[in-house]
N, C-alpha and C. Protein backbone atom coordinates (compact mmCIF):
# COMPACT_ATOMS: atom_id res chain seq x y z
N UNK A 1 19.14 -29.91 40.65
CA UNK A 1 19.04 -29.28 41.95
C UNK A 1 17.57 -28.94 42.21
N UNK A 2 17.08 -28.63 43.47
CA UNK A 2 15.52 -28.95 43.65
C UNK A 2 15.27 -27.10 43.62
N UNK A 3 13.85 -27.06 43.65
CA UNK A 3 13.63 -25.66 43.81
C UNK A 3 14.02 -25.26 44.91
N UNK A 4 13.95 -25.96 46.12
CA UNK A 4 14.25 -25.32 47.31
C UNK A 4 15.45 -24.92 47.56
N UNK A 5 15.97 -25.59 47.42
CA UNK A 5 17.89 -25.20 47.34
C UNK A 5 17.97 -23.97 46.38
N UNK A 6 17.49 -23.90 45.24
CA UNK A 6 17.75 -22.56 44.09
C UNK A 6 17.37 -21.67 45.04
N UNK A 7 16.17 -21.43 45.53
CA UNK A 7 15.52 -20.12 45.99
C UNK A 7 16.27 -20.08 47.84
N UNK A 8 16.79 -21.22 48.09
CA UNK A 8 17.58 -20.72 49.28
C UNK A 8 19.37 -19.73 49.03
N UNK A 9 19.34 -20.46 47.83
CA UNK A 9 20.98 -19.58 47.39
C UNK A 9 20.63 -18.28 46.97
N UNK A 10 19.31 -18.44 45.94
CA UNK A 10 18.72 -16.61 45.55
C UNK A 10 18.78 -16.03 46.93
N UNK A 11 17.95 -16.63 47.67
CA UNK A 11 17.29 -15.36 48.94
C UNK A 11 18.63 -14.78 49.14
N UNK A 12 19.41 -15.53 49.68
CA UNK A 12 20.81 -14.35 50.08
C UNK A 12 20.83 -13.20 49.17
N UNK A 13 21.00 -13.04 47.93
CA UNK A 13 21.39 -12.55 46.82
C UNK A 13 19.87 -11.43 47.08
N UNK A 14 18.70 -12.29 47.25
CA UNK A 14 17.49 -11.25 47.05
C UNK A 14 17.70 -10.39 48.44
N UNK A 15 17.71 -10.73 49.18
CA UNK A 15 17.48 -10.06 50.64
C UNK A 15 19.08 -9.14 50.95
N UNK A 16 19.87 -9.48 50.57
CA UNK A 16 20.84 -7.93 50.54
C UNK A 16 20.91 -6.94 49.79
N UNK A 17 20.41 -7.60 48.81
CA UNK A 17 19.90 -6.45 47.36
C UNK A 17 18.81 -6.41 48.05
N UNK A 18 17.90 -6.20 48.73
CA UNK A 18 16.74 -6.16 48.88
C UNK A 18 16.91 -4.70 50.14
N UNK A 19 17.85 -5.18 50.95
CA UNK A 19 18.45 -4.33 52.35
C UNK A 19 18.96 -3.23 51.48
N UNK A 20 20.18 -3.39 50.31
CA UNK A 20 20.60 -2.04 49.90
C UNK A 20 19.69 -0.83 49.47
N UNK A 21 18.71 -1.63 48.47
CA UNK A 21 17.47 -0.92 47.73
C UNK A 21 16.85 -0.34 49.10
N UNK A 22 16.32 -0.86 49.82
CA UNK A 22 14.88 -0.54 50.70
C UNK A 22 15.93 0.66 51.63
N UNK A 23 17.27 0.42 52.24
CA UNK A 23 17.87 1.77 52.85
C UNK A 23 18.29 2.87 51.63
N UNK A 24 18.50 2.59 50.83
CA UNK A 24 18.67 3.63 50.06
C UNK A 24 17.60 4.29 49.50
N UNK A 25 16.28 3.79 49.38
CA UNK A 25 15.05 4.58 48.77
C UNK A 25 14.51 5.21 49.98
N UNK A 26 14.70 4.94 51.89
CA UNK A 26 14.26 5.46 52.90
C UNK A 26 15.51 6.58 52.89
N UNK A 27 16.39 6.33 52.70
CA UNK A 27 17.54 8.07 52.64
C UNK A 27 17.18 8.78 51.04
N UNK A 28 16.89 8.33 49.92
CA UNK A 28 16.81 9.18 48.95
C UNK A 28 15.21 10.03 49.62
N UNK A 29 14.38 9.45 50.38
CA UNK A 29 12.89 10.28 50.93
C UNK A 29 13.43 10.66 51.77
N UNK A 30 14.50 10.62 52.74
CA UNK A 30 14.14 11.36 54.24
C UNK A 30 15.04 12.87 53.09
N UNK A 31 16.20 12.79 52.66
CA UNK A 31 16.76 13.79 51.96
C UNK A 31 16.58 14.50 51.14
N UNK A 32 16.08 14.12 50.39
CA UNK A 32 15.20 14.49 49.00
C UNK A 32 15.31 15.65 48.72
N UNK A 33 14.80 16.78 49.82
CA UNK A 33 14.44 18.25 49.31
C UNK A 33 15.27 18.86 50.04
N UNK A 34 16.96 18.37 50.57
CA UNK A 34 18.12 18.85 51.15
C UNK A 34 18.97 18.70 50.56
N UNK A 35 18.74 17.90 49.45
CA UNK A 35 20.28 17.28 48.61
C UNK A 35 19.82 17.99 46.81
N UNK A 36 21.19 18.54 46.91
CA UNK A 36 21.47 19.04 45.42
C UNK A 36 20.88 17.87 44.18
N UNK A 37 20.79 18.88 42.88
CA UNK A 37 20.26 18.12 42.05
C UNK A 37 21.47 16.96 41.60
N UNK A 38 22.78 17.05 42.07
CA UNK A 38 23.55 15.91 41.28
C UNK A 38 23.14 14.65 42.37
N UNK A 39 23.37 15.21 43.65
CA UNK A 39 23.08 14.24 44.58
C UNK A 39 22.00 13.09 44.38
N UNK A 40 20.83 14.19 44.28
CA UNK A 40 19.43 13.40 43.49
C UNK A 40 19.75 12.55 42.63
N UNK A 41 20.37 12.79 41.55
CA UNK A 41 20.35 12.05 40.18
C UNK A 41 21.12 10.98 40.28
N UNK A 42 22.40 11.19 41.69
CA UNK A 42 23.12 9.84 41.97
C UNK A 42 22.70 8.73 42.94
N UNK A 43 21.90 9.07 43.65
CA UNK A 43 20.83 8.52 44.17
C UNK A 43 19.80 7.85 43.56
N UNK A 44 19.18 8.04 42.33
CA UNK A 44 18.53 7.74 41.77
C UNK A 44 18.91 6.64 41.00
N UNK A 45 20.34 6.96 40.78
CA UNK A 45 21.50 6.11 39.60
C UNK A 45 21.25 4.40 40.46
N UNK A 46 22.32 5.08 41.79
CA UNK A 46 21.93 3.77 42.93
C UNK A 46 20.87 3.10 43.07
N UNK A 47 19.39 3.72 43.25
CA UNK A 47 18.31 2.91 43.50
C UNK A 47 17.68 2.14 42.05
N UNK A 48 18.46 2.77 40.88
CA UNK A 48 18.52 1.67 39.64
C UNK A 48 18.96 0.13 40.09
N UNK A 49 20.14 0.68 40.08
CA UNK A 49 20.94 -0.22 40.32
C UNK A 49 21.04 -1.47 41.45
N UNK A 50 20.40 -0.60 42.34
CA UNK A 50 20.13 -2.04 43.46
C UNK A 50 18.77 -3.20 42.95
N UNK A 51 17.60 -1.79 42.41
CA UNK A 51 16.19 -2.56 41.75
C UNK A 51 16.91 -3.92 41.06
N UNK A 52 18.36 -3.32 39.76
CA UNK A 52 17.98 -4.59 39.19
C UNK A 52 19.27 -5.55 39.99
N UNK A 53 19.53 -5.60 41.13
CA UNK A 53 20.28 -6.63 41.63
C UNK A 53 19.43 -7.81 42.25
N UNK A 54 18.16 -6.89 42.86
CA UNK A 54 16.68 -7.35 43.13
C UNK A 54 16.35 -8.37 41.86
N UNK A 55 16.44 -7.71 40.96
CA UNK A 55 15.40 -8.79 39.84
C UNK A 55 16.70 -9.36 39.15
N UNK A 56 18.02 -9.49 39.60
CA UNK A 56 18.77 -10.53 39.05
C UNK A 56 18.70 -11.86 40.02
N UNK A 57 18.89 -11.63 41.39
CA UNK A 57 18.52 -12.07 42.40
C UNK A 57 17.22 -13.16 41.96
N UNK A 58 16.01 -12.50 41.49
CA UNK A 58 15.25 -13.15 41.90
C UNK A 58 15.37 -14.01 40.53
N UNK A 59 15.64 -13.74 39.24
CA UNK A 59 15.74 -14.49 38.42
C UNK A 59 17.18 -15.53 38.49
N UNK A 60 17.50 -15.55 39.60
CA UNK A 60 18.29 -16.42 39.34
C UNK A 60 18.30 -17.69 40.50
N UNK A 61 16.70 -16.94 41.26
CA UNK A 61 15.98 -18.18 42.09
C UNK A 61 15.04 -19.14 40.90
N UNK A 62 14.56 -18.13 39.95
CA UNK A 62 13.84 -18.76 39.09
C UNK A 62 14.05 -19.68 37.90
N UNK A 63 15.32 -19.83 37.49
CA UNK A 63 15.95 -20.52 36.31
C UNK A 63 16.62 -21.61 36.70
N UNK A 64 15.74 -22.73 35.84
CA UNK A 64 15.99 -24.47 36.06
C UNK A 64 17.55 -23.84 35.95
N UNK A 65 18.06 -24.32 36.66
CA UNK A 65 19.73 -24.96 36.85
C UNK A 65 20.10 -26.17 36.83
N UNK A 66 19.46 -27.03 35.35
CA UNK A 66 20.14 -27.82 34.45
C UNK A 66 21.30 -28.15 33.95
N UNK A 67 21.71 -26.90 33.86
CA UNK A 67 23.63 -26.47 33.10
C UNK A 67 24.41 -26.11 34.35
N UNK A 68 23.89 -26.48 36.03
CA UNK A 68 24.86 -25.43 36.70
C UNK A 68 24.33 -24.52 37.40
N UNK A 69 25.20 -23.55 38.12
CA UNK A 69 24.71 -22.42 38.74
C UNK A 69 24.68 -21.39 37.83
N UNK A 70 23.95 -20.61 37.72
CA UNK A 70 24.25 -19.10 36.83
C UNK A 70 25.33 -18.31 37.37
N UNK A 71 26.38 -18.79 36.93
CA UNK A 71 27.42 -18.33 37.52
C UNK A 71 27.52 -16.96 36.79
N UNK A 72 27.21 -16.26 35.71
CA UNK A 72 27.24 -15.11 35.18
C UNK A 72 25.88 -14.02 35.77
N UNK A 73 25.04 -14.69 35.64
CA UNK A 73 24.07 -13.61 36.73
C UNK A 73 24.50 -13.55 38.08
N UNK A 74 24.95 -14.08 38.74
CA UNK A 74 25.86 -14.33 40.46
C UNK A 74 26.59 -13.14 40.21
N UNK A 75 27.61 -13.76 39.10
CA UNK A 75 28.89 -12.66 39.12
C UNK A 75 28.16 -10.60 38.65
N UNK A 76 27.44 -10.63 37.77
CA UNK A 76 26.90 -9.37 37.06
C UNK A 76 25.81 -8.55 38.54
N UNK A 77 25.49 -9.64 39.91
CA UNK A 77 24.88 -9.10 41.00
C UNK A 77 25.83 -8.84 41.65
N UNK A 78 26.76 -9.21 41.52
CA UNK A 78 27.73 -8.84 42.61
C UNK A 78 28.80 -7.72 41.96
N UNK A 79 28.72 -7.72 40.76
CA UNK A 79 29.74 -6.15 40.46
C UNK A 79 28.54 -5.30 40.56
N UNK A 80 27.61 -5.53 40.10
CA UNK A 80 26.41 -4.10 40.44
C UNK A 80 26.16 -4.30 42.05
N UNK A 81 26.31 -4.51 42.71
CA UNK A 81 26.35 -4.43 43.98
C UNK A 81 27.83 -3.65 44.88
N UNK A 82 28.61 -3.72 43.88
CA UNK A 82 29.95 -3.87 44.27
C UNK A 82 29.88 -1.82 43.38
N UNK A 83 29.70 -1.87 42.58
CA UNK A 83 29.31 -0.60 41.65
C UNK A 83 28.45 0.26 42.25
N UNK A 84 27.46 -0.29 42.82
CA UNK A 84 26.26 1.09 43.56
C UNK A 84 27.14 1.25 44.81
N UNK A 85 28.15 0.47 45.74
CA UNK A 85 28.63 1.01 46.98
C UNK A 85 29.63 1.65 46.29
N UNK A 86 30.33 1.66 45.22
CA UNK A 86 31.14 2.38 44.88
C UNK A 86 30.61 4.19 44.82
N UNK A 87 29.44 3.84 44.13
CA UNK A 87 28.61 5.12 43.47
C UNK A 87 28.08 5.92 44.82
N UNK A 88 28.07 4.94 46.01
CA UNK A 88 27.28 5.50 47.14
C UNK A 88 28.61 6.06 48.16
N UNK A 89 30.05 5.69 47.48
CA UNK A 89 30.99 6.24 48.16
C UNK A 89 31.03 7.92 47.77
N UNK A 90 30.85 7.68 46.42
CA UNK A 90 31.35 8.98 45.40
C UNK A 90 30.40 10.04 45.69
N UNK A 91 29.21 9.49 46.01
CA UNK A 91 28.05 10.27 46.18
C UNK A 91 28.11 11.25 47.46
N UNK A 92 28.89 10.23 48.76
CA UNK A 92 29.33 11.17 49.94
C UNK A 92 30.70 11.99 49.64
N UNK A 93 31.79 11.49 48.83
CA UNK A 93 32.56 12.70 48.75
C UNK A 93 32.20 14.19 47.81
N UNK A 94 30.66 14.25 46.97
CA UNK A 94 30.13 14.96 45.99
C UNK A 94 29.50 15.63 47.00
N UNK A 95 28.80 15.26 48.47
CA UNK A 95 28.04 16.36 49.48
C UNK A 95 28.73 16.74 49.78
């Protein structure tokens, strides 16, 4: 498969992980010094968690796909993606 095609299937993968991270680090700053310390720390949990959906994303624009699609980095971005909206549910029934 050519590079261009890899890094057109990543971008999806980079650029919504990219949308979750970048709105969630502009609400962990606008809130910051209104939200309790658990709030903080689950917030913080989340903006882990999106960073590395970001750098699964992008490593999985970057790896010859010789054997295939990385069908296990695909799947491990999409439960941590699937895991921080979970965490970002729990986080509004905790305010």
């Amino acid at each position: 498969m050519s590079r261009f095609v890899r890094w057109q299937i990543a971008s999806v993968f980079i650029v919504f992980s990219g949308l979750a991270l970048g709105l969630t680090v502009l609400g962990a700053l606008a809130y910051w010094s209104g939200d309790s310390p658990l709030v903080r720390t689950i917030t913080a949990f989340m903006c882990l968690l999106f960073a590395s959906c970001v750098g699964l994303g992008i490593s999985i624009g970057a790896t010859n796909w010789d054997d295939g699609f990385p069908w296990r980095r695909a799947l491990t971005l999409l439960l941590f993606l699937v895991l921080g909206f979970g965490v970002g549910w729990a986080r509004s029934a905790v305010a």
